[in-house]
N, C-alpha and C. Protein backbone atom coordinates (compact mmCIF):
# COMPACT_ATOMS: atom_id res chain seq x y z
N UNK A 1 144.99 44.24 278.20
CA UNK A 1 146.28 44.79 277.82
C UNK A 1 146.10 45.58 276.52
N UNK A 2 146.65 46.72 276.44
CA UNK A 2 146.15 47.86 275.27
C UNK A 2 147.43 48.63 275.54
N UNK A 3 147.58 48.84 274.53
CA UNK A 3 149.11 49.86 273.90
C UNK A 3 148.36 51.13 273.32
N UNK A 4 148.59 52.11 273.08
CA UNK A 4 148.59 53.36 272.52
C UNK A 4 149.32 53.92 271.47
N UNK A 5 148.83 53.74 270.07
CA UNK A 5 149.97 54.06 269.21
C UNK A 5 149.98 55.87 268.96
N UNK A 6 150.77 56.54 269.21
CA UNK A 6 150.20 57.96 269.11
C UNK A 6 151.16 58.36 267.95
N UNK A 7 150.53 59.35 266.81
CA UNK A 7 151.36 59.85 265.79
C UNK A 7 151.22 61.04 265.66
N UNK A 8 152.30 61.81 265.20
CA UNK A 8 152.06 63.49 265.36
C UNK A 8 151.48 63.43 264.08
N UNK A 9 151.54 62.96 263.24
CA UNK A 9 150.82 63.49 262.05
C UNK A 9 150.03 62.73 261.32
N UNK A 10 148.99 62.56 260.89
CA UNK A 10 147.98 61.45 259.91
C UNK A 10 149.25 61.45 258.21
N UNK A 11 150.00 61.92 258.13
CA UNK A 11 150.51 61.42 257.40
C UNK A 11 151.93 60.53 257.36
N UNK A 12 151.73 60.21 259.08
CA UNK A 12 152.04 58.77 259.32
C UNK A 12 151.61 57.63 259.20
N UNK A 13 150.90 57.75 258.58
CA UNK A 13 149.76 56.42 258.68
C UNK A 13 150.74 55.30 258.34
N UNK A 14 151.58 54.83 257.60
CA UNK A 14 152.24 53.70 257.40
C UNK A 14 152.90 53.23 258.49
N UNK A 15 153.67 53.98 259.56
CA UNK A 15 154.25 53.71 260.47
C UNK A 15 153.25 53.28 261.25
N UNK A 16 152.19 53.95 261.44
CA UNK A 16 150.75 53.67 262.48
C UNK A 16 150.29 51.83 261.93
N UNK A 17 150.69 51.66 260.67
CA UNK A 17 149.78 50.43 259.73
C UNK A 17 151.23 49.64 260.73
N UNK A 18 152.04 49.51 260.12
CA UNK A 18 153.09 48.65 261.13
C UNK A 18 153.02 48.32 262.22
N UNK A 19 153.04 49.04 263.31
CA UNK A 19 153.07 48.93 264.60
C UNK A 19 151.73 48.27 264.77
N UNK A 20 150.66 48.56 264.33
CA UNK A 20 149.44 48.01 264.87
C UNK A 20 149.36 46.66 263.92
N UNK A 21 149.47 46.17 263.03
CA UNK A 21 149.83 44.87 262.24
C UNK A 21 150.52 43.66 263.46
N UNK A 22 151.65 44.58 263.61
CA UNK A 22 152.22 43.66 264.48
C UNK A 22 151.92 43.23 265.80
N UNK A 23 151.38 44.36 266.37
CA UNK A 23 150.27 44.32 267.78
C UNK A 23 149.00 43.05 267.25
N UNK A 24 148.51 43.08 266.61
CA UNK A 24 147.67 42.23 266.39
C UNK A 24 148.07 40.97 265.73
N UNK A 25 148.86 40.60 265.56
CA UNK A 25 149.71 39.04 265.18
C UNK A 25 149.94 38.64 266.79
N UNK A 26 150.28 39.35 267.60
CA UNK A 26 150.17 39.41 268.94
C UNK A 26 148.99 38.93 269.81
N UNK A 27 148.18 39.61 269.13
CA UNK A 27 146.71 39.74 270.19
C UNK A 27 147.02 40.55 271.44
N UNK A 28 147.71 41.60 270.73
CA UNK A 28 147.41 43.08 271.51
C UNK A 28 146.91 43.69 271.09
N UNK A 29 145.87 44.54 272.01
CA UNK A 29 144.76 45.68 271.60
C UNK A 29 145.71 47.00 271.44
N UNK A 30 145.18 47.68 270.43
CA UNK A 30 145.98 48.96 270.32
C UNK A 30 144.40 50.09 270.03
N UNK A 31 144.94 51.32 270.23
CA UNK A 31 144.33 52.21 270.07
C UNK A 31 145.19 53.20 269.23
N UNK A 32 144.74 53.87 268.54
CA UNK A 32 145.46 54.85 267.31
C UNK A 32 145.11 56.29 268.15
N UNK A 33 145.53 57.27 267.70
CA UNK A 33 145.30 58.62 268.02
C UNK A 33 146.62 59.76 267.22
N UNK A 34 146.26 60.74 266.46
CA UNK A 34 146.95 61.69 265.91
C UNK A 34 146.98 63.24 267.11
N UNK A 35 147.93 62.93 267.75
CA UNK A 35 148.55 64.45 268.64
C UNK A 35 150.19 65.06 268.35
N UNK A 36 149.74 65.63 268.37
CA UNK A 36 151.37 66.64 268.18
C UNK A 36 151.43 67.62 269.64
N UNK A 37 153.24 67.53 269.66
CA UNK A 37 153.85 67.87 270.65
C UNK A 37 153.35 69.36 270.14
N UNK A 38 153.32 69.85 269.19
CA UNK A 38 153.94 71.16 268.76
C UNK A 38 152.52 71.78 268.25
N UNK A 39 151.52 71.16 267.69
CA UNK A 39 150.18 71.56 267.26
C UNK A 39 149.05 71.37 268.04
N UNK A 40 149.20 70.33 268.55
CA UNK A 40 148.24 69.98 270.14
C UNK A 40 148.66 70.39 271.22
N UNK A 41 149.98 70.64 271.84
CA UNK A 41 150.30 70.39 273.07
C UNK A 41 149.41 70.28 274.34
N UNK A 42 148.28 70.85 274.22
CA UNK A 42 147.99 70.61 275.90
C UNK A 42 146.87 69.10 275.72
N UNK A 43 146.29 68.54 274.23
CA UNK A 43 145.72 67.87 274.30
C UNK A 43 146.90 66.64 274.63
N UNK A 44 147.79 66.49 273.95
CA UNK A 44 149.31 65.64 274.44
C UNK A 44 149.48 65.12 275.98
N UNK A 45 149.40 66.38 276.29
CA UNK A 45 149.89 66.33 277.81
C UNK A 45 148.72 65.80 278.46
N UNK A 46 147.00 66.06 278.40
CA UNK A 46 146.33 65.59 278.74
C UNK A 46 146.11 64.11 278.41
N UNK A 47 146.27 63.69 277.32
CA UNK A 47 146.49 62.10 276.87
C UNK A 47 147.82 61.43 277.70
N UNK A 48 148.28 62.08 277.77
CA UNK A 48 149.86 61.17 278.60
C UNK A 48 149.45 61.03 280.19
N UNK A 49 148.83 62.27 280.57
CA UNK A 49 148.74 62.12 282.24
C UNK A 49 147.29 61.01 282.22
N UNK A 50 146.15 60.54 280.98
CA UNK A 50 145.11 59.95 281.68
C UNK A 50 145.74 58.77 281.16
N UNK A 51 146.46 58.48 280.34
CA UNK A 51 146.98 56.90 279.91
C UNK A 51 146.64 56.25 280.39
N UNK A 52 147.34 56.14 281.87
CA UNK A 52 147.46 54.55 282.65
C UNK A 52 146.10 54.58 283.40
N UNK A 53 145.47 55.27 283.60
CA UNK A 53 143.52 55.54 284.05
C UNK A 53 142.61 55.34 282.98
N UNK A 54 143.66 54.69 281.57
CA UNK A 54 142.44 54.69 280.42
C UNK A 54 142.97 52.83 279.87
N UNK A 55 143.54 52.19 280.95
CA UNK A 55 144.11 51.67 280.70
C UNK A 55 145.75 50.49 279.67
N UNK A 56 145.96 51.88 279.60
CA UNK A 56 147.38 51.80 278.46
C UNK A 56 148.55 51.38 279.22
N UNK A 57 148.99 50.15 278.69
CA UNK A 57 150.79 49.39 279.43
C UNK A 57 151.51 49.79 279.25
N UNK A 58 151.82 51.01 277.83
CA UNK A 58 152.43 51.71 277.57
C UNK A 58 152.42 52.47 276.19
N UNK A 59 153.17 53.11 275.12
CA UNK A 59 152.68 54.20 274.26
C UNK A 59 153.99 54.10 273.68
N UNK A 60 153.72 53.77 271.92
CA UNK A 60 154.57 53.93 270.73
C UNK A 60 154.39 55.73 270.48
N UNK A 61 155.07 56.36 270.23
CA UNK A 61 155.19 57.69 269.97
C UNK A 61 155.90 58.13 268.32
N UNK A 62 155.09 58.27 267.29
CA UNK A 62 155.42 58.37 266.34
C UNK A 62 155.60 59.68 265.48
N UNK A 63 157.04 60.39 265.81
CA UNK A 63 157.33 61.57 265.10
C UNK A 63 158.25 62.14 264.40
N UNK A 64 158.43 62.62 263.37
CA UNK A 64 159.23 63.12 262.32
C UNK A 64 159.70 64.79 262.74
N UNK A 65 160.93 64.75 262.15
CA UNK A 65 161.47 66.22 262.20
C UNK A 65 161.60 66.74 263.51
N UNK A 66 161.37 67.72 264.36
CA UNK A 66 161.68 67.94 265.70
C UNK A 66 161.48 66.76 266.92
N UNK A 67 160.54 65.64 266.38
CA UNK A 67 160.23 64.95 266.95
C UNK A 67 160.13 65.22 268.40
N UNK A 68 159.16 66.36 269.11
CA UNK A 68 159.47 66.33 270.67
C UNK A 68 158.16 65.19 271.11
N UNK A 69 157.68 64.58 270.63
CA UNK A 69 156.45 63.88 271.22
C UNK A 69 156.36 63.13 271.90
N UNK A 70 157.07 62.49 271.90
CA UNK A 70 157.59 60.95 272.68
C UNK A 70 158.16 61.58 274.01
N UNK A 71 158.87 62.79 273.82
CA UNK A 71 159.59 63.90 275.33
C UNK A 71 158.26 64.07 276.10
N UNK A 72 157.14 64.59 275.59
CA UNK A 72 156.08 65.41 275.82
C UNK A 72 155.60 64.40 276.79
N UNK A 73 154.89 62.78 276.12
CA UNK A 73 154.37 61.82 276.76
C UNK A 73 154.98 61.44 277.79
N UNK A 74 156.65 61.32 277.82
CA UNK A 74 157.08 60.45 278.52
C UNK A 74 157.26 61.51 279.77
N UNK A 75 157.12 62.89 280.27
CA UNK A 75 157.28 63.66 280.96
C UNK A 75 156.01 63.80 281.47
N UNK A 76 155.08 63.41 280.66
CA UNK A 76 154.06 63.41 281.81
C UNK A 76 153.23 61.82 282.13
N UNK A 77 153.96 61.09 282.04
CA UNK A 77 153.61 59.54 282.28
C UNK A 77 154.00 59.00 282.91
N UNK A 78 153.75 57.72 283.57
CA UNK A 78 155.44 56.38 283.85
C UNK A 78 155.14 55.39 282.97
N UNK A 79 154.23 55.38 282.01
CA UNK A 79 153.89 54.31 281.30
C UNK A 79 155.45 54.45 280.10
N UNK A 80 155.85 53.20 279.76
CA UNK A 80 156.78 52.87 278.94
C UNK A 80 156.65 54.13 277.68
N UNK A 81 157.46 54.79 277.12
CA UNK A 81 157.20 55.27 275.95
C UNK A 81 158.23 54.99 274.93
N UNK A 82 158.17 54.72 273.68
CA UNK A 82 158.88 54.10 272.93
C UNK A 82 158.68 55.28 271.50
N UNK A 83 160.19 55.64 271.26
CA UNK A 83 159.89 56.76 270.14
C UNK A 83 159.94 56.21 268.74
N UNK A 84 159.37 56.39 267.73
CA UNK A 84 159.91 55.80 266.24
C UNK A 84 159.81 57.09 265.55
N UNK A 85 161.26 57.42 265.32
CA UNK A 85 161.74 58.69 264.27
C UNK A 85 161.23 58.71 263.15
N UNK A 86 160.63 59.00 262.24
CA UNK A 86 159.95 59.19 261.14
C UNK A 86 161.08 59.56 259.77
N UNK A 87 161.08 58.85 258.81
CA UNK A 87 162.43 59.32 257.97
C UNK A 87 161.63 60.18 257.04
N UNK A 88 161.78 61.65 257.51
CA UNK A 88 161.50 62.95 256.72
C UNK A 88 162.40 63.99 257.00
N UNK A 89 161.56 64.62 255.84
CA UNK A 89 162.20 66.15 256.07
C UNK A 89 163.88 66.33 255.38
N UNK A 90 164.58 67.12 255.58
CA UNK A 90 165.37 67.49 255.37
C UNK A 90 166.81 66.61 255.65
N UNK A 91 166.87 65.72 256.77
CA UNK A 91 167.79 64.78 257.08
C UNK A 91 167.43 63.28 256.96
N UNK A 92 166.41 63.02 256.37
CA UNK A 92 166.15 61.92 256.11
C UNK A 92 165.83 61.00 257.45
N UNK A 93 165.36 61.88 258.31
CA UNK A 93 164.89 61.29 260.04
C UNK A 93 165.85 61.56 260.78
N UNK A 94 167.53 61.36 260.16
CA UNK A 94 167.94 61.73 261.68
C UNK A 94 168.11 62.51 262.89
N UNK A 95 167.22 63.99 262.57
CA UNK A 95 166.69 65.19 263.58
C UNK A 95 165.73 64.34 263.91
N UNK A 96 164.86 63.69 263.55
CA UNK A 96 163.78 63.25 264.59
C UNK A 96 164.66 62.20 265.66
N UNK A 97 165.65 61.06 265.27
CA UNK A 97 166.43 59.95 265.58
C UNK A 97 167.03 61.19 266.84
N UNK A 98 167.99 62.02 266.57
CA UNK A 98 168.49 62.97 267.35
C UNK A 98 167.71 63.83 268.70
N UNK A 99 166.39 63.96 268.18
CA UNK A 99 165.33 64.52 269.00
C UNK A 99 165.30 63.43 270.11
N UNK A 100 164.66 62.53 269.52
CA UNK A 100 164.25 61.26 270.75
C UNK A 100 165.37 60.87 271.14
N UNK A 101 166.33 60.72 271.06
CA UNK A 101 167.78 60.17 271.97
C UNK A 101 167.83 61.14 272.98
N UNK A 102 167.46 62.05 272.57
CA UNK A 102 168.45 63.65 273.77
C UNK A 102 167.37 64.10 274.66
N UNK A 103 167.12 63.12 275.70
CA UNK A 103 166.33 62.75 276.19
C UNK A 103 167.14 63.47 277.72
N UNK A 104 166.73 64.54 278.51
CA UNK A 104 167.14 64.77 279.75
C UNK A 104 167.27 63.53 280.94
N UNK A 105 167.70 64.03 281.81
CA UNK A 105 167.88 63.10 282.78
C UNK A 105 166.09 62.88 283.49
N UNK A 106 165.87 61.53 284.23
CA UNK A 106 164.45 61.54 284.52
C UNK A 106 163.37 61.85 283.56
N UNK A 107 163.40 61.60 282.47
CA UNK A 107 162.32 61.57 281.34
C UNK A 107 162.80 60.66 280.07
N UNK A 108 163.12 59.43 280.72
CA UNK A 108 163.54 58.12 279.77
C UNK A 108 162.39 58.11 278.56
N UNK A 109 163.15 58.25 277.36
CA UNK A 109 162.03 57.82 276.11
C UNK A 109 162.89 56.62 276.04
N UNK A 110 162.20 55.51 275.31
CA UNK A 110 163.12 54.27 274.49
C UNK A 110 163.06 54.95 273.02
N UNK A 111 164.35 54.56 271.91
CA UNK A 111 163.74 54.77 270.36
C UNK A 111 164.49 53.28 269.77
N UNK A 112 163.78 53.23 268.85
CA UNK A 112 163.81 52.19 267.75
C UNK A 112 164.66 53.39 266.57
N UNK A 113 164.71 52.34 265.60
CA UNK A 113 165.26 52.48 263.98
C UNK A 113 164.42 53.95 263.57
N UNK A 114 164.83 54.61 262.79
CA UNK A 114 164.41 55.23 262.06
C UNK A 114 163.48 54.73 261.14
N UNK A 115 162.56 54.85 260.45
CA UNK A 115 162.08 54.47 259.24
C UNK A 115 160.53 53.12 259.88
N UNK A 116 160.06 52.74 258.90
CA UNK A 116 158.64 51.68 259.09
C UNK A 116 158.69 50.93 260.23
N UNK A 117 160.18 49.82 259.84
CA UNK A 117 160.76 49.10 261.01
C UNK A 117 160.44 49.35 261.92
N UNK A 118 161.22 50.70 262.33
CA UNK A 118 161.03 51.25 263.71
C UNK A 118 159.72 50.76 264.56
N UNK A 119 158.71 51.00 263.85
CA UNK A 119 157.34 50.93 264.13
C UNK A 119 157.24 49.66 264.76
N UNK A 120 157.28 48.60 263.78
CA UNK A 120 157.47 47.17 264.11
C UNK A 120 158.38 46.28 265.10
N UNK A 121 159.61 47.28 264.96
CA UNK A 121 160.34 47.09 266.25
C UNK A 121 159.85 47.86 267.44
N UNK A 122 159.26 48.90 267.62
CA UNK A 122 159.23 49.34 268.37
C UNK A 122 157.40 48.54 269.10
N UNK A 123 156.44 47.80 268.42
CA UNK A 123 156.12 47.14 268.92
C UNK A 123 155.85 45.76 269.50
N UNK A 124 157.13 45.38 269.06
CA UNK A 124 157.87 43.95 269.35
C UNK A 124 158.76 44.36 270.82
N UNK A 125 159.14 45.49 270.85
CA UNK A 125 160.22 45.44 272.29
C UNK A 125 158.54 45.85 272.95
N UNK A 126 157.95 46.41 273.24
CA UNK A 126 156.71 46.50 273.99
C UNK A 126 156.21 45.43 274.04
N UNK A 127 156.05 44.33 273.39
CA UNK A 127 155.40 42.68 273.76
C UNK A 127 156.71 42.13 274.53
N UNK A 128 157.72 42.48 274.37
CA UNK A 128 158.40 41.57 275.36
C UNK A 128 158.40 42.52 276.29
N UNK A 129 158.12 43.48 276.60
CA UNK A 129 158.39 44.05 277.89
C UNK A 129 157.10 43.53 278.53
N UNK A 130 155.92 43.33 278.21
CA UNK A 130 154.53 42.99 278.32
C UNK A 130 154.60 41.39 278.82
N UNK A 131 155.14 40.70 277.93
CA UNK A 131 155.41 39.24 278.04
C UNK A 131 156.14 38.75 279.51
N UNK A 132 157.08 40.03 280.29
CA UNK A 132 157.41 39.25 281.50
C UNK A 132 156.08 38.37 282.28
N UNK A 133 155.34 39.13 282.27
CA UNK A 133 154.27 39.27 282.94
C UNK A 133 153.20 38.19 282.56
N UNK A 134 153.52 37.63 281.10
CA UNK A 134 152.41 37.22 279.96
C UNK A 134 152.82 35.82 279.80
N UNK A 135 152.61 34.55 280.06
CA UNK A 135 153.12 33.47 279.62
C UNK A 135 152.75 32.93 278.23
N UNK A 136 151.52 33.85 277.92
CA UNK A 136 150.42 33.36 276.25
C UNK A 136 151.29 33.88 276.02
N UNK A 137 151.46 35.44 276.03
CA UNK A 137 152.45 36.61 274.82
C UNK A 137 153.81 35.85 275.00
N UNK A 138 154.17 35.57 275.85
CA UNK A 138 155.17 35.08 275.62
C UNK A 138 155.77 34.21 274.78
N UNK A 139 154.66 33.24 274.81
CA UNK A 139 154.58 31.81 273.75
C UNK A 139 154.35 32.32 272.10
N UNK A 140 153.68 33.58 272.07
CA UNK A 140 153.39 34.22 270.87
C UNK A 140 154.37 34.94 270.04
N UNK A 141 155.21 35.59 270.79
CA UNK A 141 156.56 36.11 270.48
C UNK A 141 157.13 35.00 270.25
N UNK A 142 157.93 33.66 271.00
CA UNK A 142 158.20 32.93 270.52
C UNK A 142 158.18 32.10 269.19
N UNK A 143 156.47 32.07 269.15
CA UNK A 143 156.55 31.96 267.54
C UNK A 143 156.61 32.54 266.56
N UNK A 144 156.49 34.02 266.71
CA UNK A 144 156.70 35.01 265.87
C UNK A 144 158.69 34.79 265.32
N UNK A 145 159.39 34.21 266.32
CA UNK A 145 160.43 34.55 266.17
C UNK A 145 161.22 33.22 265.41
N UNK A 146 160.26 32.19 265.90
CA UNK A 146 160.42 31.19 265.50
C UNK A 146 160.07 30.78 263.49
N UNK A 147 158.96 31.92 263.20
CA UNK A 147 158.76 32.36 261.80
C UNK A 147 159.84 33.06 261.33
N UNK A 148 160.38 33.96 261.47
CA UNK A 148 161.41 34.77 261.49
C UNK A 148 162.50 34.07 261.17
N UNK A 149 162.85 33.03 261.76
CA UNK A 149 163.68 32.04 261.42
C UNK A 149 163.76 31.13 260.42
N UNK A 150 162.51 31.00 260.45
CA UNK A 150 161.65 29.64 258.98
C UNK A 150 162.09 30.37 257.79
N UNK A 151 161.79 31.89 257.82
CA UNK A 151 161.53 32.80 256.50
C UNK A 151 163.07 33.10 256.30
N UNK A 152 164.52 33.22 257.37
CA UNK A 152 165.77 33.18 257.36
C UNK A 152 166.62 31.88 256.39
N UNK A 153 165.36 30.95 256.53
CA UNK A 153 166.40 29.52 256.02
C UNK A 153 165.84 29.28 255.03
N UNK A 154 164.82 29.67 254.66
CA UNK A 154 163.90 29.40 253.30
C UNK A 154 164.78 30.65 252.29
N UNK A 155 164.99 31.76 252.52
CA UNK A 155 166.13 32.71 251.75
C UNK A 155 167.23 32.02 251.69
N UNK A 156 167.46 31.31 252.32
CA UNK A 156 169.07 31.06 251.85
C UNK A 156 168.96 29.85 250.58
N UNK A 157 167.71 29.06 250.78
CA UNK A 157 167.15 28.43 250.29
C UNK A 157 167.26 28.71 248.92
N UNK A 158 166.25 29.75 248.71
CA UNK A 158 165.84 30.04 247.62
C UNK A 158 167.37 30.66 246.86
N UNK A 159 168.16 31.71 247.67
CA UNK A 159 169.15 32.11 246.98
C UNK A 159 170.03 30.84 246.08
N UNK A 160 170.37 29.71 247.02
CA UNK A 160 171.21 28.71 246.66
C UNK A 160 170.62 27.66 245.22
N UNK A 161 169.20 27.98 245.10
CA UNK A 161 168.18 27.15 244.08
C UNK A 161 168.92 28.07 242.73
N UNK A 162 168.67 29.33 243.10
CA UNK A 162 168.77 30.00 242.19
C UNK A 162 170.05 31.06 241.21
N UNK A 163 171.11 30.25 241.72
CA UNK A 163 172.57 30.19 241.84
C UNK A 163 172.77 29.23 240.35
């Protein structure tokens, strides 16, 4: 099982550090790669059509400002694609947020949050989409969420100490 994190630009790298952090608390394999809809395009399109022959379950798509990348992949794939808007540029991400929503009919992207999150959310909904299938991942998410919770009651914790 291997995910594909793809970013239009190497100066995504933080969003790229997220998503793959969290893939691996997982014990999902990820693969990195820098393509652009708009500077690569035909290498794009060639990465999206060999995906599922290179074995990928599906593909985080990480782009800022016009954001068409996540369009690009998911038009030439059926593998899951999941967009994370990049908070740049001139609107502070929401042209990229806007890009990946306006998604035609028959070329479903998913998007997450704007901003790092995104990243992290966006490879947390890919382990549970993974997990139907997964009874380990499954159990792994579980405890991921089950931390999540620990670290929820220990804040309230600490707020109330320090009151």
């Amino acid at each position: 099982m291997r995910v594909a994190v793809v970013a239009g630009s190497a100066s995504d790298v933080e969003y790229v550090k997220r998503a793959k952090k969290t893939f691996e608390s997982l014990d999902i394999g990820t693969d990195v790669f820098v393509l652009s809809a708009h500077r690569t395009p035909d290498e794009a399109v060639d990465f999206a059509k060999s995906a599922e022959k290179k074995g990928y379950s599906a593909i985080i798509a990480i782009a800022g400002m016009a954001a068409h990348l996540a369009g690009v992949l998911s038009a030439n794939t059926v593998l899951p694609v999941i967009a994370v808007p990049v908070a740049t540029g001139a609107f502070g991400g929401l042209d990229a947020l806007l890009s990946s929503v306006q998604m035609p009919k028959g070329v479903p992207v998913g998007v997450v949050t704007v901003g790092e999150t995104g990243a992290e959310n966006a490879a947390l909904l890919i382990a549970r989409f993974l997990a139907v299938n997964d009874l380990q991942l499954k159990k792994r998410l579980l405890e991921h969420k089950e931390r999540l919770r620990k670290d929820a009651l220990a804040s309230q914790r600490d707020l109330e100490n320090s009151l």
